[in-house]
Structure formats: structure tokens, C-alpha cells
Protein backbone atom coordinates (compact mmCIF):
# COMPACT_ATOMS: atom_id res chain seq x y z
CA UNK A 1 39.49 -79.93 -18.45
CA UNK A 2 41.90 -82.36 -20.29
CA UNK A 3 41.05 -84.23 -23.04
CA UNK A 4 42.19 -87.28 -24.16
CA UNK A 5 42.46 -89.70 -27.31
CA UNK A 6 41.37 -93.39 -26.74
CA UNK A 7 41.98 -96.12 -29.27
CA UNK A 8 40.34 -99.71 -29.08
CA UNK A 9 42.19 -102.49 -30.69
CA UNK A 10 40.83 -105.86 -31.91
CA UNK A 11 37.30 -104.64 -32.40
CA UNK A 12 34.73 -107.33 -34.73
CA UNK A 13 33.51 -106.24 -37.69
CA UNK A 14 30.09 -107.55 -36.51
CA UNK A 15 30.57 -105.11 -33.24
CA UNK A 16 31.35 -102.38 -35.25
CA UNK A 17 28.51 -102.39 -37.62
CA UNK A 18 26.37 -102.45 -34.60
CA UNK A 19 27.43 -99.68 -33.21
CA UNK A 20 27.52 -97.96 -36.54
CA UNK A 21 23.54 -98.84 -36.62
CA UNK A 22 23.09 -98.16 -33.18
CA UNK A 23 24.59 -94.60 -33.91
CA UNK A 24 22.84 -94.08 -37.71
CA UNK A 25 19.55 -94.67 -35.52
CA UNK A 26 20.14 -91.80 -33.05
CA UNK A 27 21.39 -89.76 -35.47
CA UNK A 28 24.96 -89.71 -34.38
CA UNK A 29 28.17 -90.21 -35.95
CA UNK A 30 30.09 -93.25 -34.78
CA UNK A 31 32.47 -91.13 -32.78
CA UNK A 32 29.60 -89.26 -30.89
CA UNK A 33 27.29 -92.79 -30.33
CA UNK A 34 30.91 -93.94 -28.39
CA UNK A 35 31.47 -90.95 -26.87
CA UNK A 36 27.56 -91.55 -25.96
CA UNK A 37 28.21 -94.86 -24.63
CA UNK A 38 31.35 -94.10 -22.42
CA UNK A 39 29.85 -91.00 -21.12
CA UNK A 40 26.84 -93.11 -19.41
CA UNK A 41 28.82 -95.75 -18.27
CA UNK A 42 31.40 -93.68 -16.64
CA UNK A 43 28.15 -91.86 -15.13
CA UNK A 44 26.77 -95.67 -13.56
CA UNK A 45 29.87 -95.51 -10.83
CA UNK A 46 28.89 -98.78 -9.11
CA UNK A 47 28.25 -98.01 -5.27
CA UNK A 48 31.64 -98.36 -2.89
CA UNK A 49 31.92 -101.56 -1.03
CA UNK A 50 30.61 -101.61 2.41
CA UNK A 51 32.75 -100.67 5.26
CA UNK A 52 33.53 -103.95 7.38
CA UNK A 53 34.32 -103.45 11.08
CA UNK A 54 37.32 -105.64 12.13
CA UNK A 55 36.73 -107.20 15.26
CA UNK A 56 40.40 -108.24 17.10
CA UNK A 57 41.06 -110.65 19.83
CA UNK A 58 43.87 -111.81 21.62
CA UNK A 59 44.44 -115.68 22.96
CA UNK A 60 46.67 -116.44 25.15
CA UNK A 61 48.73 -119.39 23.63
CA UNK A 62 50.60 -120.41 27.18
CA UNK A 63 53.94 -119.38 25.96
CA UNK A 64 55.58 -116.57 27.42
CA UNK A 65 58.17 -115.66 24.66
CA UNK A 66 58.56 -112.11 23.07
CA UNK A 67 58.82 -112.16 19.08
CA UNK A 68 60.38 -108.64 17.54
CA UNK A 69 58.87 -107.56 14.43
CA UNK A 70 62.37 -108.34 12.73
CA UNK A 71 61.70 -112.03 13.77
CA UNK A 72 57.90 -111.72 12.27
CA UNK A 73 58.39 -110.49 8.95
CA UNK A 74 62.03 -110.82 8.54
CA UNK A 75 62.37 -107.67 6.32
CA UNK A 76 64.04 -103.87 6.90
CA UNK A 77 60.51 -102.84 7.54
């Protein structure tokens, strides 16, 4: 398991004194109520998006020319 440092910037004082109340009233340091918090949010993954089916058609557009990909995107592929 590696662990790792993580430093939040630009935090209000008004935030922080919440979260030092929020921790004083579970009994935690600051550090632990954080580690807390990002702990149970990492745990709420939110569910994967649904998996669309793609449904292709051709058309026939009357014109009988052949395009090469070169000609489509123009790049070295």
C-alpha cells in the first residue's frame, strides 16, 4: 500500500473552523475528521454510465466516388 501526502490550498477560515468543530465533536483530530471525510467519499464511487448501443446505417447518397482515408482525415493516420 502507498501512501501519500495531500495539501489543500486556499481553504476559508470559516471552512476550517468547521471542520475543526465537526472533528472536536467526533472526537477526532483535524487530520483524522479529513482523512474521515475523504475515506467515505472515495467509498460513494458514483455508478458507471450506461452502456449505449450504437446503431449504424448506411445511405446511399447517388454518387459513386471512392474517398481514401488520406482524403477523409487528411493526417499520417
Amino acid at each position: 500500500m502507498v501512501f501519500m501526502d495531500v495539501l489543500v490550498r486556499n481553504v476559508k477560515p470559516e471552512t476550517r473552523l468547521a471542520l475543526a468543530e465537526r472533528a472536536k465533536t467526533h472526537g477526532r483530530s483535524l487530520q483524522a475528521e479529513l482523512l474521515e471525510l475523504l475515506e467515505r467519499a472515495a467509498a460513494e464511487t458514483p455508478p458507471l454510465p450506461q452502456q449505449f448501443k450504437l446503431q449504424l446505417a448506411t445511405g446511399n447518397s447517388g454518387n459513386d466516388s471512392t474517398w481514401s482515408r488520406d482524403q477523409i482525415y487528411q493526417d499520417e493516420q
